[in-house]
Each structure stands twice: as structure tokens, then as C-alpha cells.
PDB file of N, CA and C in Angstrom:
ATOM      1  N   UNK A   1      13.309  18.161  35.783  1.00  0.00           N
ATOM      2  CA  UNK A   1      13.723  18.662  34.493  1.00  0.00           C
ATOM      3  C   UNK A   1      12.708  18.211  33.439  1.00  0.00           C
ATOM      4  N   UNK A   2      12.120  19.327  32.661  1.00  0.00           N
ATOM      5  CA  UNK A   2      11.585  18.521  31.637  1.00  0.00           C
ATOM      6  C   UNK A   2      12.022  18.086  30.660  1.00  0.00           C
ATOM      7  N   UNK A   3      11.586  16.721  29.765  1.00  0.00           N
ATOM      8  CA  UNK A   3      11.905  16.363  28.839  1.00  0.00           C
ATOM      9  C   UNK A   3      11.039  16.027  27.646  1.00  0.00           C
ATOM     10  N   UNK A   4      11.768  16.234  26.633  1.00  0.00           N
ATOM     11  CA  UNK A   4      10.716  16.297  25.310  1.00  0.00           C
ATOM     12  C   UNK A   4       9.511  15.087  25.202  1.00  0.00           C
ATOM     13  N   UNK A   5       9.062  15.037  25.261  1.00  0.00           N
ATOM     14  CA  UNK A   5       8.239  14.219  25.211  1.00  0.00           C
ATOM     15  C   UNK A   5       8.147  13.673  23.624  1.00  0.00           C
ATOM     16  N   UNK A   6       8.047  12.307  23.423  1.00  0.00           N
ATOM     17  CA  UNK A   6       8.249  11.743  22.408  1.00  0.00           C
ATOM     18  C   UNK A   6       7.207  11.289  21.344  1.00  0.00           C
ATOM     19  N   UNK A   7       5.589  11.201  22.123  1.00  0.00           N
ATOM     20  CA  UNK A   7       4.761  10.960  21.265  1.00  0.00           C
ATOM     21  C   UNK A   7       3.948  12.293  20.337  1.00  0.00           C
ATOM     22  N   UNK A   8       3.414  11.941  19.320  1.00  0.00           N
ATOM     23  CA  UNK A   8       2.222  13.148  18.841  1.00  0.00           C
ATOM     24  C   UNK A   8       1.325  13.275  19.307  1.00  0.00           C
ATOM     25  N   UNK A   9       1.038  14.421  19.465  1.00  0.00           N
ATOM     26  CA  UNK A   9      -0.128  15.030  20.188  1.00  0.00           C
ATOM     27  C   UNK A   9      -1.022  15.084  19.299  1.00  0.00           C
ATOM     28  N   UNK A  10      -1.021  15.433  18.061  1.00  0.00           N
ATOM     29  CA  UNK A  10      -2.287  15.746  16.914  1.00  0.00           C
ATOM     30  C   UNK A  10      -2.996  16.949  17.448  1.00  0.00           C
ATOM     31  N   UNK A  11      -2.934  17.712  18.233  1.00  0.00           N
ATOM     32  CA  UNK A  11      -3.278  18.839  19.027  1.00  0.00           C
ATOM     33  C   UNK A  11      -5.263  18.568  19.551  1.00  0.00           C
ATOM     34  N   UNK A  12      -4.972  16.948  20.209  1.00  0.00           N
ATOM     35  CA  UNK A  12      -6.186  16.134  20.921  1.00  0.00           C
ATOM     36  C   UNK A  12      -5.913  15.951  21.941  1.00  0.00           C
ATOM     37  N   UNK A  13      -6.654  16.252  23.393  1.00  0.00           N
ATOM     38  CA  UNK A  13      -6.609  15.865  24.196  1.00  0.00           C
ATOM     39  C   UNK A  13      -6.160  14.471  23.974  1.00  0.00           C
ATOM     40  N   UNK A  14      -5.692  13.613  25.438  1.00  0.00           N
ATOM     41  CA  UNK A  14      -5.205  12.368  25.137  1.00  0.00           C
ATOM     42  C   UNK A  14      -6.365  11.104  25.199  1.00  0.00           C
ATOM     43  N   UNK A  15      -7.571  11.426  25.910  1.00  0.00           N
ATOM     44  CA  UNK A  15      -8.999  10.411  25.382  1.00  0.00           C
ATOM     45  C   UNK A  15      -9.369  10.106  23.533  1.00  0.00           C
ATOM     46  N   UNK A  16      -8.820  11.317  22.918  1.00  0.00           N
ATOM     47  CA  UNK A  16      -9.382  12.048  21.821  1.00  0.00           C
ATOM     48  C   UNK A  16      -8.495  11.041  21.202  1.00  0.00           C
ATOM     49  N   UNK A  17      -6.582  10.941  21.423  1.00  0.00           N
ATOM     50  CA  UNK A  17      -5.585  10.510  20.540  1.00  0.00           C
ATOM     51  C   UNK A  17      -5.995   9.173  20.797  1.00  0.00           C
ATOM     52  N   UNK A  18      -6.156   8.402  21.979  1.00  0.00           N
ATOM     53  CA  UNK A  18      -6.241   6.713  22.108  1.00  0.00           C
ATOM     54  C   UNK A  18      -7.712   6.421  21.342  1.00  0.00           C
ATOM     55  N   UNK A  19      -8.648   7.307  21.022  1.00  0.00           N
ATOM     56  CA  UNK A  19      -9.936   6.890  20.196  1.00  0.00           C
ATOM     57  C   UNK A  19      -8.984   6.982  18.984  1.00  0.00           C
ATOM     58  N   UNK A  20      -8.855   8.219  18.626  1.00  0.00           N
ATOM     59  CA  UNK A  20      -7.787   7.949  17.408  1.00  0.00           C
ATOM     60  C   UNK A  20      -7.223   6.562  16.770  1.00  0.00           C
ATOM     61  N   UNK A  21      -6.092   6.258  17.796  1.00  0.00           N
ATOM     62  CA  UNK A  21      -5.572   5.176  17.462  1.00  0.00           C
ATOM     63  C   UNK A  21      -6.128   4.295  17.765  1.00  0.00           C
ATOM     64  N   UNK A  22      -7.205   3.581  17.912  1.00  0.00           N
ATOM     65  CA  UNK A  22      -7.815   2.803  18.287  1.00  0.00           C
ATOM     66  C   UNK A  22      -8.628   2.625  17.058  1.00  0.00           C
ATOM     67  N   UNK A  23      -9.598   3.893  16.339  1.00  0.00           N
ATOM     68  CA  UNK A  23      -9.730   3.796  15.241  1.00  0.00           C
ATOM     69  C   UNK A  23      -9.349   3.319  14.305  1.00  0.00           C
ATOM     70  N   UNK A  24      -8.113   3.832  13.823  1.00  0.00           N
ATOM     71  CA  UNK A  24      -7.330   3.541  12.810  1.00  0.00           C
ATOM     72  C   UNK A  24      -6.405   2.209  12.644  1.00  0.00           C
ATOM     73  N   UNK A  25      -6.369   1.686  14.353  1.00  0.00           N
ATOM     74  CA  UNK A  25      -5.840   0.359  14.154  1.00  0.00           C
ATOM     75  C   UNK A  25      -7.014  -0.971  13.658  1.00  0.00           C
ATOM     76  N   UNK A  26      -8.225  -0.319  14.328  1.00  0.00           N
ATOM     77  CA  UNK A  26      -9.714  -1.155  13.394  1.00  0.00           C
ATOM     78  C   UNK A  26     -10.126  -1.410  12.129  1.00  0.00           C
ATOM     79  N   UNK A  27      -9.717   0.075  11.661  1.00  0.00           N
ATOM     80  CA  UNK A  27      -9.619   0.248   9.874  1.00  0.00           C
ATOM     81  C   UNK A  27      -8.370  -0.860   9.378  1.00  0.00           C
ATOM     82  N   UNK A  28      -6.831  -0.619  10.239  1.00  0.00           N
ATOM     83  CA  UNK A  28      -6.299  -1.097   9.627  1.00  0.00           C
ATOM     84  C   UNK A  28      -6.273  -2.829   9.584  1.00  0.00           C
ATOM     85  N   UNK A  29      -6.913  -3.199  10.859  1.00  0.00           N
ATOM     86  CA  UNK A  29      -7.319  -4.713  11.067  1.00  0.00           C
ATOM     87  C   UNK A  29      -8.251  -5.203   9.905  1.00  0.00           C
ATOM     88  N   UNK A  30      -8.918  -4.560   9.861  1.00  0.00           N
ATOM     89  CA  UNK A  30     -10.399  -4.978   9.037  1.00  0.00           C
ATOM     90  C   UNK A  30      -9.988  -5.051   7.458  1.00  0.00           C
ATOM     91  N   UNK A  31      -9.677  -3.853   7.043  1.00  0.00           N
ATOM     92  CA  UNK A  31      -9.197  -3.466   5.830  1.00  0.00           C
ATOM     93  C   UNK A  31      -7.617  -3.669   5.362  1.00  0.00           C
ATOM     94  N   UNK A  32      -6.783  -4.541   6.268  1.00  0.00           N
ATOM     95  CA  UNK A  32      -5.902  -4.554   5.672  1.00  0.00           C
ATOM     96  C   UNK A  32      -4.764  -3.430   4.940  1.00  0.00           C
ATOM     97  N   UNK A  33      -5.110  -2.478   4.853  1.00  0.00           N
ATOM     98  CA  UNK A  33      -4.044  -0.693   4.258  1.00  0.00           C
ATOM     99  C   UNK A  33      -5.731   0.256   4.449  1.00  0.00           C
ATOM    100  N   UNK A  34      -4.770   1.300   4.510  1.00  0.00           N
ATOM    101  CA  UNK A  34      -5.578   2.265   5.107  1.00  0.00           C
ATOM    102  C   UNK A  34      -4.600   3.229   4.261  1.00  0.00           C
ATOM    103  N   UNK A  35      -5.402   4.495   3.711  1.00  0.00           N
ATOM    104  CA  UNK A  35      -4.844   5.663   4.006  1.00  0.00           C
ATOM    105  C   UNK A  35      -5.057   7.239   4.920  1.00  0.00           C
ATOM    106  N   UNK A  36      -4.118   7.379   5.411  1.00  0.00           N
ATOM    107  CA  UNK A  36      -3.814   8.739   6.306  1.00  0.00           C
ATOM    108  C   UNK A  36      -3.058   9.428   5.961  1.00  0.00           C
ATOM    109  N   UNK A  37      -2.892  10.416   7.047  1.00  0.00           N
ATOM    110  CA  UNK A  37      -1.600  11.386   7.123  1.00  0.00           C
ATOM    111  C   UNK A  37      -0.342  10.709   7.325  1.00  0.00           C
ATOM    112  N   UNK A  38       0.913  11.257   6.929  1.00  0.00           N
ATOM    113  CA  UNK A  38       1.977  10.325   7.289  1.00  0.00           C
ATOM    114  C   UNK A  38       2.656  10.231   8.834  1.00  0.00           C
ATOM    115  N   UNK A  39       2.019  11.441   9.488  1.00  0.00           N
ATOM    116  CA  UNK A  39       2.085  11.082  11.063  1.00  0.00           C
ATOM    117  C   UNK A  39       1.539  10.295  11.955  1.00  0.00           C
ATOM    118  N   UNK A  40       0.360  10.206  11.254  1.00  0.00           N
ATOM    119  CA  UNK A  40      -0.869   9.548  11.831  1.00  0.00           C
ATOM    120  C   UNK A  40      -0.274   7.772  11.691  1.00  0.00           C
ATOM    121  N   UNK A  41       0.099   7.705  10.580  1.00  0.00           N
ATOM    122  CA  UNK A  41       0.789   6.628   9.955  1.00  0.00           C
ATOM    123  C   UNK A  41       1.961   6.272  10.620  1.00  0.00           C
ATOM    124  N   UNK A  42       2.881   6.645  10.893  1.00  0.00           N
ATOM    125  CA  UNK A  42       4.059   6.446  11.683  1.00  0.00           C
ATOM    126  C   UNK A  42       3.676   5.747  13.340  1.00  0.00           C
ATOM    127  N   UNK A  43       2.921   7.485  13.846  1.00  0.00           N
ATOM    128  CA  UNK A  43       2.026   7.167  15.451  1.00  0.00           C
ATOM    129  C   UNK A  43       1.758   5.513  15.310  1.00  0.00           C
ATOM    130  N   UNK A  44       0.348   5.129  14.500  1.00  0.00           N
ATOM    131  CA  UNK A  44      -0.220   3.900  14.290  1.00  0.00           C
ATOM    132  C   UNK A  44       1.021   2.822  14.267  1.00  0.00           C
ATOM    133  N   UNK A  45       1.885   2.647  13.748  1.00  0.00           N
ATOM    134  CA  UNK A  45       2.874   1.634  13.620  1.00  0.00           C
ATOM    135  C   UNK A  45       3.164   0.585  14.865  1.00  0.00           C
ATOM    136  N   UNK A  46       3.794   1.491  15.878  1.00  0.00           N
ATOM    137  CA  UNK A  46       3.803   0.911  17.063  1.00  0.00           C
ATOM    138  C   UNK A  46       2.846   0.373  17.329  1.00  0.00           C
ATOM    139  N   UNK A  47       1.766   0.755  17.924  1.00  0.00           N
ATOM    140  CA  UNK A  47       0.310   0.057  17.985  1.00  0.00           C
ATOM    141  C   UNK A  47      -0.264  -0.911  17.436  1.00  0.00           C
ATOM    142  N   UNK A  48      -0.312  -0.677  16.094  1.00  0.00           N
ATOM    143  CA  UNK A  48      -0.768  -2.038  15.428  1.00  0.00           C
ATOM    144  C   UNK A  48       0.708  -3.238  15.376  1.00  0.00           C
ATOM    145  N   UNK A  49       1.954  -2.916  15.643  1.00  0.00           N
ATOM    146  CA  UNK A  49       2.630  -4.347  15.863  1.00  0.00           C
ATOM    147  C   UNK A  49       2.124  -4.700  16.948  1.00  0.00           C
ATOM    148  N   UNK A  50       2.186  -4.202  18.297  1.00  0.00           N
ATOM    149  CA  UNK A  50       2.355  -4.646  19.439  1.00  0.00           C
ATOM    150  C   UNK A  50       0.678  -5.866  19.302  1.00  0.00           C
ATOM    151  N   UNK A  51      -0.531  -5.306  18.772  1.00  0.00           N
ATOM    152  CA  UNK A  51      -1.404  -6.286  18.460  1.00  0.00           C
ATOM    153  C   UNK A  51      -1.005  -7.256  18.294  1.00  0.00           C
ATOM    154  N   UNK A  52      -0.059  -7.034  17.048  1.00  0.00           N
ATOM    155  CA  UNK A  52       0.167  -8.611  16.037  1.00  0.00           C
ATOM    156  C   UNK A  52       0.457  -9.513  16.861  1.00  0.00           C
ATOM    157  N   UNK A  53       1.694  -8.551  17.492  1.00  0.00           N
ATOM    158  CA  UNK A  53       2.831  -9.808  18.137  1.00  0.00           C
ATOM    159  C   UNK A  53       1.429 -10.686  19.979  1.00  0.00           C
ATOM    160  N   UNK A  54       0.791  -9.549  19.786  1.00  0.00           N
ATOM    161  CA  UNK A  54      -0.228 -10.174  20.804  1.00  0.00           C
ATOM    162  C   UNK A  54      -0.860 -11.661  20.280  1.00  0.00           C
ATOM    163  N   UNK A  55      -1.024 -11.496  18.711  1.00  0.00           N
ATOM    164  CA  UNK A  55      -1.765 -12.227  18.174  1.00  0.00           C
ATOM    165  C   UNK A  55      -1.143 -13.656  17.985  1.00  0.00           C
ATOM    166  N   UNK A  56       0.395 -13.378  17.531  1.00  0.00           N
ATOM    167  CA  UNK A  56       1.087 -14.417  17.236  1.00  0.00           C
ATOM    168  C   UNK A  56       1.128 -15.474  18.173  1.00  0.00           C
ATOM    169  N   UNK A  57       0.942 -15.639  19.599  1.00  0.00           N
ATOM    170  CA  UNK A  57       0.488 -16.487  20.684  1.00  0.00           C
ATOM    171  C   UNK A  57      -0.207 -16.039  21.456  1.00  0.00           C
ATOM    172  N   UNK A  58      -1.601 -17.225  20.600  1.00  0.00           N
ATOM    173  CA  UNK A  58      -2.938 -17.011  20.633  1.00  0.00           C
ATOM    174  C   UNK A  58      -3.332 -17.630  21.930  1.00  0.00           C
ATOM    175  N   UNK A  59      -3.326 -16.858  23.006  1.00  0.00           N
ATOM    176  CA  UNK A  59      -4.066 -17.362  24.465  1.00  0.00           C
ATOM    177  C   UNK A  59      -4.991 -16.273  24.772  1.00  0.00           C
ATOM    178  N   UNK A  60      -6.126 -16.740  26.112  1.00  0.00           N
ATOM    179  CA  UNK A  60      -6.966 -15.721  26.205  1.00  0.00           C
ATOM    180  C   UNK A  60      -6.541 -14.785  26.893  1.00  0.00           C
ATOM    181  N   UNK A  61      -5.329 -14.621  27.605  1.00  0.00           N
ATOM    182  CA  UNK A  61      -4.925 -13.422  28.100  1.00  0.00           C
ATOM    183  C   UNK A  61      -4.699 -12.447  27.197  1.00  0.00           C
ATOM    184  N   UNK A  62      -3.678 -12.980  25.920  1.00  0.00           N
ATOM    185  CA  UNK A  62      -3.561 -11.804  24.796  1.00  0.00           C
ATOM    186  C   UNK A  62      -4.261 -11.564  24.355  1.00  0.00           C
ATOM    187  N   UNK A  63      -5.258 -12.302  24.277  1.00  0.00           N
ATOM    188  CA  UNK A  63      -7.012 -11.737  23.128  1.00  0.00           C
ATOM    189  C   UNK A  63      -7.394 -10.709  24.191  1.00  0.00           C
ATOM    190  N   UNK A  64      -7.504 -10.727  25.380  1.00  0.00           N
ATOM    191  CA  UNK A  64      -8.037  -9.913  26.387  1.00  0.00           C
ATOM    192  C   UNK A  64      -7.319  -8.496  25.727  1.00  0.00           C
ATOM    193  N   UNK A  65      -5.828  -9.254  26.457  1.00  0.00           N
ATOM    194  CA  UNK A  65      -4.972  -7.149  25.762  1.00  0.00           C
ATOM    195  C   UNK A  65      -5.334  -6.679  24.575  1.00  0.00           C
ATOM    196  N   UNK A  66      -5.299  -7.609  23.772  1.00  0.00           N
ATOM    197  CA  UNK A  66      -6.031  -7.067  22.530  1.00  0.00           C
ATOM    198  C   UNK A  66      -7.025  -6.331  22.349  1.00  0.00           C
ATOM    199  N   UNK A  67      -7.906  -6.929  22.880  1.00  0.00           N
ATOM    200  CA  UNK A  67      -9.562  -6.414  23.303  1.00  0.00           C
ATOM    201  C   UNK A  67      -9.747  -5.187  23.899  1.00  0.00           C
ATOM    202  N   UNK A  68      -8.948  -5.229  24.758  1.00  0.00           N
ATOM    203  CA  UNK A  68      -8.908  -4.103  25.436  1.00  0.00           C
ATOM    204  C   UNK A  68      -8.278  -2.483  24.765  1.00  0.00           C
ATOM    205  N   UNK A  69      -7.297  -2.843  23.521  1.00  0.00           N
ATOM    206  CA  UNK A  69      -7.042  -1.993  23.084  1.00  0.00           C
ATOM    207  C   UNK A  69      -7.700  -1.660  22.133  1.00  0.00           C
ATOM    208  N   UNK A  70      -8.293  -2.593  21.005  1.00  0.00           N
ATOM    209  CA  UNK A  70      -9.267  -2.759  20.118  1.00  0.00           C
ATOM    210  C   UNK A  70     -10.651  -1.951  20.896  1.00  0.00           C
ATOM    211  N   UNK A  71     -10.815  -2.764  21.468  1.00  0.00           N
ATOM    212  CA  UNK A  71     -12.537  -2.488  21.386  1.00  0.00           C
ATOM    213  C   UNK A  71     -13.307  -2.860  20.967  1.00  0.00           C
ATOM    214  N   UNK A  72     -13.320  -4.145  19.851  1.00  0.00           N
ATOM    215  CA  UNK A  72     -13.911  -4.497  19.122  1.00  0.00           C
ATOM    216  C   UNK A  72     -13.800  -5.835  18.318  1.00  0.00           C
ATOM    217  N   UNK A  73     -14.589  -6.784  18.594  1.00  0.00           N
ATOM    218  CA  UNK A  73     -14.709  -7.613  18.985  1.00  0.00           C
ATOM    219  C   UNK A  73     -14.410  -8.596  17.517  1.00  0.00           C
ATOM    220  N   UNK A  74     -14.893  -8.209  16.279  1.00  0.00           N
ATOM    221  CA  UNK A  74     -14.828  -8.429  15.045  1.00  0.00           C
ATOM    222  C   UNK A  74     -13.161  -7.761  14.746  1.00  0.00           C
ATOM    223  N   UNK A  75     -12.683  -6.713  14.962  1.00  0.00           N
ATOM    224  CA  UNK A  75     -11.392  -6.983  14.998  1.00  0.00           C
ATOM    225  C   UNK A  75     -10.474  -7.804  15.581  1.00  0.00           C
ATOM    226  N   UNK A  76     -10.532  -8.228  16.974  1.00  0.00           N
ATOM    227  CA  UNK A  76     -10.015  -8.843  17.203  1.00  0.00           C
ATOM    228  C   UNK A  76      -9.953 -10.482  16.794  1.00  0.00           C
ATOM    229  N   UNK A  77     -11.304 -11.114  16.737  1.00  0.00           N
ATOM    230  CA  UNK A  77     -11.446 -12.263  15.784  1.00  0.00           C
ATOM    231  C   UNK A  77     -10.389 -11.967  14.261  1.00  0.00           C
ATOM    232  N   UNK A  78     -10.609 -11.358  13.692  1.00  0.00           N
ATOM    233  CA  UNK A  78      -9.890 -11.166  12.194  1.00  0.00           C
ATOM    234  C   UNK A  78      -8.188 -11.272  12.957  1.00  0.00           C
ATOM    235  N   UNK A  79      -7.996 -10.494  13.389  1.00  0.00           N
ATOM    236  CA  UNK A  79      -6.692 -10.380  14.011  1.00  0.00           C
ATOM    237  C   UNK A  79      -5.852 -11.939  14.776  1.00  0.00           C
ATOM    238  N   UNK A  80      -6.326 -12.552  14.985  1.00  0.00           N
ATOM    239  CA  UNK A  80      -6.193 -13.403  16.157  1.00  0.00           C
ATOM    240  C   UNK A  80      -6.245 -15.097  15.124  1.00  0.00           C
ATOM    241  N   UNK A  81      -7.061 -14.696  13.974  1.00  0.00           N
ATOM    242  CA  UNK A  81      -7.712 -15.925  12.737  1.00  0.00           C
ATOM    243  C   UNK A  81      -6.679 -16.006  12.363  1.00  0.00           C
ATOM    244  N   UNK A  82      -6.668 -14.284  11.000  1.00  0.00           N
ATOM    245  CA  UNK A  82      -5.848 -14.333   9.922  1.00  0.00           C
ATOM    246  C   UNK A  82      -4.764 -13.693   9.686  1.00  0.00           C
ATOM    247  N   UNK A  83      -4.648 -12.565  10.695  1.00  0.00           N
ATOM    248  CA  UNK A  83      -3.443 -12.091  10.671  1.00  0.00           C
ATOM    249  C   UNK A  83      -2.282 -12.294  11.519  1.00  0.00           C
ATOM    250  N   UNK A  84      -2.997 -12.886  12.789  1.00  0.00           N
ATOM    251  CA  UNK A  84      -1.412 -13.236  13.472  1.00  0.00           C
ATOM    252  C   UNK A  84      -0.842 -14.550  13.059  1.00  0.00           C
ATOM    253  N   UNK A  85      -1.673 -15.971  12.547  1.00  0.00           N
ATOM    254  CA  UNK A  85      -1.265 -16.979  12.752  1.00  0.00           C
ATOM    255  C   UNK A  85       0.224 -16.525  11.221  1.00  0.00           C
ATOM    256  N   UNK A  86      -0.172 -15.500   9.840  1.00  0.00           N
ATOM    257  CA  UNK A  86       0.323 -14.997   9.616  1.00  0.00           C
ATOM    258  C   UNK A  86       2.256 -14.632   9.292  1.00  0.00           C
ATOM    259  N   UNK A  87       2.116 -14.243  10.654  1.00  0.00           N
ATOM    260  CA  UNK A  87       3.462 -13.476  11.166  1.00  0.00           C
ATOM    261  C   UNK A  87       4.158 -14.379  12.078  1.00  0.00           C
ATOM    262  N   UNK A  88       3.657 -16.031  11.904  1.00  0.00           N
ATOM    263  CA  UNK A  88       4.317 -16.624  13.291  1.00  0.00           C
ATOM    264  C   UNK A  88       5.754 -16.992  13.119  1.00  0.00           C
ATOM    265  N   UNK A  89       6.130 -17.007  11.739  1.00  0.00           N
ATOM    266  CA  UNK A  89       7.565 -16.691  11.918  1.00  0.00           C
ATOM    267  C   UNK A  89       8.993 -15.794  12.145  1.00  0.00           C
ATOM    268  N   UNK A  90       7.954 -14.318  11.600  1.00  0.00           N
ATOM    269  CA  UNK A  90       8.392 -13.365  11.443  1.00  0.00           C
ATOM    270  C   UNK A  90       8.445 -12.793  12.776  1.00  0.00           C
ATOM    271  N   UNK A  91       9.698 -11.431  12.610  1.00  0.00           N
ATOM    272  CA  UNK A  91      10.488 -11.431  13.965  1.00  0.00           C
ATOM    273  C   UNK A  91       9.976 -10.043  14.551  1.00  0.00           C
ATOM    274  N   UNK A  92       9.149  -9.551  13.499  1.00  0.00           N
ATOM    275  CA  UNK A  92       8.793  -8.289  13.710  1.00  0.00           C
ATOM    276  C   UNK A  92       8.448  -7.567  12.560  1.00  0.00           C
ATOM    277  N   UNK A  93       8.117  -6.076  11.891  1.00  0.00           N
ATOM    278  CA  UNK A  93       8.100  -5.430  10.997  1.00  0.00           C
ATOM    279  C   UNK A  93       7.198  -5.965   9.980  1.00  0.00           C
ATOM    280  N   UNK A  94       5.575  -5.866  11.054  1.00  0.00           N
ATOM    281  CA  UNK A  94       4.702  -6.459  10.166  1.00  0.00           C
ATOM    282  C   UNK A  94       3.814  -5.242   9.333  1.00  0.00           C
ATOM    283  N   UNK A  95       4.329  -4.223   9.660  1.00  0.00           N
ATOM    284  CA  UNK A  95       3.799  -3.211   8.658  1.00  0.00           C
ATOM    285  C   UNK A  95       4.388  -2.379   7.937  1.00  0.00           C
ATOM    286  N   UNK A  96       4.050  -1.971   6.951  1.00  0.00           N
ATOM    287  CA  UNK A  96       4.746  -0.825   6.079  1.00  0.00           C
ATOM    288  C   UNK A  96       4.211   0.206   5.779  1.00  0.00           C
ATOM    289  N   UNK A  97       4.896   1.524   5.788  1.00  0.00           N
ATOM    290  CA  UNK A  97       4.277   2.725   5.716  1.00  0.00           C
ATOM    291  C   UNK A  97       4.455   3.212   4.191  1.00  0.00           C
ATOM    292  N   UNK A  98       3.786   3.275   3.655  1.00  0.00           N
ATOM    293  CA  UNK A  98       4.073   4.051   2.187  1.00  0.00           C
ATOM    294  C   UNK A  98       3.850   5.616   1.918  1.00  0.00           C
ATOM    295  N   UNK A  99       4.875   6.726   1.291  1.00  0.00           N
ATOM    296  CA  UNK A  99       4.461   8.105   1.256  1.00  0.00           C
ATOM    297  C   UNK A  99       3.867   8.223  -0.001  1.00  0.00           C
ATOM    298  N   UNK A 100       2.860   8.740   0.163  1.00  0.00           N
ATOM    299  CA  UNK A 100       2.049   9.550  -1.543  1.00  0.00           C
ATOM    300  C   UNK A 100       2.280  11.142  -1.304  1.00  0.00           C
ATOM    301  N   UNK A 101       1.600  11.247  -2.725  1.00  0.00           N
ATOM    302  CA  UNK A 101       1.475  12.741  -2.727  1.00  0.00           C
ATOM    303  C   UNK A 101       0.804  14.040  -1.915  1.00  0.00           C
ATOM    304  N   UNK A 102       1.119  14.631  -1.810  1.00  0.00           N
ATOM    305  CA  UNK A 102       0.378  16.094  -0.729  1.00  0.00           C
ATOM    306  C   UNK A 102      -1.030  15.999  -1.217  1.00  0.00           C
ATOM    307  N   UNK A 103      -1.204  16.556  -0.628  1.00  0.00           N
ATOM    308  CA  UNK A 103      -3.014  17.359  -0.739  1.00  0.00           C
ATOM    309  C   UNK A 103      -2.444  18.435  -1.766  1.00  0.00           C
ATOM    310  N   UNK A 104      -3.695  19.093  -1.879  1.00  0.00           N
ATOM    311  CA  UNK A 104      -3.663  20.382  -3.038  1.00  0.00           C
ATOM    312  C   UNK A 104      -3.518  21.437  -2.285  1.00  0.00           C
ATOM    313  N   UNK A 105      -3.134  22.448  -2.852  1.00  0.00           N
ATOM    314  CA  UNK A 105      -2.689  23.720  -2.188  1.00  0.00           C
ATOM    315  C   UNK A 105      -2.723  24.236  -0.701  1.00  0.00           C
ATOM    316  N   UNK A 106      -4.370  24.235  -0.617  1.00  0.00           N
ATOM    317  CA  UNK A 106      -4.874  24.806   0.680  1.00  0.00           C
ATOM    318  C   UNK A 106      -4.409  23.696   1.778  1.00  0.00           C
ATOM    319  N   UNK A 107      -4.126  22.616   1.596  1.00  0.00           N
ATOM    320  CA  UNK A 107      -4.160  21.171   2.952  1.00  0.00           C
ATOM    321  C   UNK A 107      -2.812  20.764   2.307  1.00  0.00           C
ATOM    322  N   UNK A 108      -2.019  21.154   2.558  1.00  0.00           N
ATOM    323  CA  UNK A 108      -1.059  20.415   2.065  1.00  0.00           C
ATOM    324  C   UNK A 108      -0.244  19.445   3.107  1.00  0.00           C
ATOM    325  N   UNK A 109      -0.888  18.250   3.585  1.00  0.00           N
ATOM    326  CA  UNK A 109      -0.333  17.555   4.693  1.00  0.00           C
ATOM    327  C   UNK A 109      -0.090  16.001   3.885  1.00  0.00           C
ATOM    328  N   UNK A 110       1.359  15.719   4.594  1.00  0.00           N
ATOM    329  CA  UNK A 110       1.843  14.094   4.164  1.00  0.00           C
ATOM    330  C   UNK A 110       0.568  12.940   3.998  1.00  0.00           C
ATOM    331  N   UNK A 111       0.838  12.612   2.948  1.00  0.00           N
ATOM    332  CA  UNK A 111      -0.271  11.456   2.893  1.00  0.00           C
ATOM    333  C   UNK A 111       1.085  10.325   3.054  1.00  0.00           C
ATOM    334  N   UNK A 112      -0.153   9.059   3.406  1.00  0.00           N
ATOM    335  CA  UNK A 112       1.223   7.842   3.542  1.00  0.00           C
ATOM    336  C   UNK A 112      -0.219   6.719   3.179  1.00  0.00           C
ATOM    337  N   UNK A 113       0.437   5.567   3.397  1.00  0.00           N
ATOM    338  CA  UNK A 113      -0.496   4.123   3.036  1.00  0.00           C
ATOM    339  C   UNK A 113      -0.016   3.705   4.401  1.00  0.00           C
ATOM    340  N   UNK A 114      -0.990   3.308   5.094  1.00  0.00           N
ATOM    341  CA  UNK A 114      -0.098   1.925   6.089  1.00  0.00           C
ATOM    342  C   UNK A 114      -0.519   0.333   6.147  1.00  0.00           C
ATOM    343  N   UNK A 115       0.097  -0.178   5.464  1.00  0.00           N
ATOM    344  CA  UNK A 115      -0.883  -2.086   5.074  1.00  0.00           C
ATOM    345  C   UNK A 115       0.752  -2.993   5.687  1.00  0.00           C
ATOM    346  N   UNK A 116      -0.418  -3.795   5.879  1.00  0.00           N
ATOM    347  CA  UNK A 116       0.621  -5.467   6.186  1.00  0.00           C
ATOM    348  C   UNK A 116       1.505  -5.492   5.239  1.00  0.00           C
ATOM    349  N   UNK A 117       2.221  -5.639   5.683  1.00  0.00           N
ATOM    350  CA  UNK A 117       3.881  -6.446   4.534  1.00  0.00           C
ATOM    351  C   UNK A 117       3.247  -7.695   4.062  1.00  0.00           C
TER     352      UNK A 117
END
């Protein structure tokens, strides 16, 4: 039987969506808020907690998972320094999505913010 399938596609092959998010979780490591689309923004959420909470106990196995999802090596340092030690009390819900305004006429797609709480 099929069933709906639950993630966004962004209409990218799926190499295309994990560069995607992989991207945007770099921007959002590095830079702290980012802005996107508000799907793109939502998608990202999951992803960049599951980092954090990687981060919050700092061993080299989790720097590895990290790494591995990252890619990048200066994110993960930043991540692992200043943002997980961070969240070590917190139980979860280390990001927040904010909605802005549309695009102009022709693009009219959800804008959102996504930064650390």
C-alpha cells in the first residue's frame, strides 16, 4: 500500500535535497539565522536539532555523525565550541522559525528566518 510520504521533495532529486540541507544547516551553523523559504525552513529544523543535540555530548563518535552530515569541518568546530556546550541544559527546541513577508508579485513564496533561540 502506498503511503504519503512525509518529507519535501523541493522537486530535487534526493542527492540534490541532502546537498540542500546540508547547505543550509552550514549557513545556519556559521551564521547563526539565515533567511529562506518557509519550507525550506521548517525541512531544516529537524536537521539542525538533531546536530545540536549531537553536540550537547561532546565525544568523537558524535563529532564523527556530525561530520558526516556537515561536511565541514569549520562547522562542526563552531558547533561542538559554541553552540552545543550552549543548549546543555535545554531539553530540546533549539531553533526558531520566524515568518516574513512574500516576495513581490511574480515569486510570491513564504519567506521565514531560521536562528538559535
Amino acid at each position: 500500500m502506498a503511503y504519503t510520504k512525509k518529507a519535501r521533495v523541493f522537486g530535487r532529486p534526493a542527492n540534490q535535497r541532502r546537498a540542500l540541507m546540508r547547505s543550509l544547516a552550514r549557513s545556519l551553523v556559521l551564521n547563526e539565522r539565515i533567511s529562506t523559504t518557509e519550507a525550506k525552513a521548517k525541512e531544516l529544523r529537524p536537521f539542525v536539532e538533531r546536530l545540536v543535540t549531537y553536540s550537547k555530548n561532546n565525544t568523537l563518535a558524535s563529532r564523527r555523525l556530525a561530520m558526516a552530515r556537515l561536511q565541514d569541518a569549520e562547522a562542526v568546530k563552531k558547533l561542538f565550541d559554541s553552540i552545543g556546550p550552549r543548549y546543555t541544559s535545554r531539553a530540546g527546541g533549539y531553533t526558531r522559525v520566524v515568518k516574513r513577508a512574500k516576495r513581490g508579485a511574480n515569486d510570491a513564496r513564504k519567506l521565514a528566518y531560521i536562528a538559535f533561540v
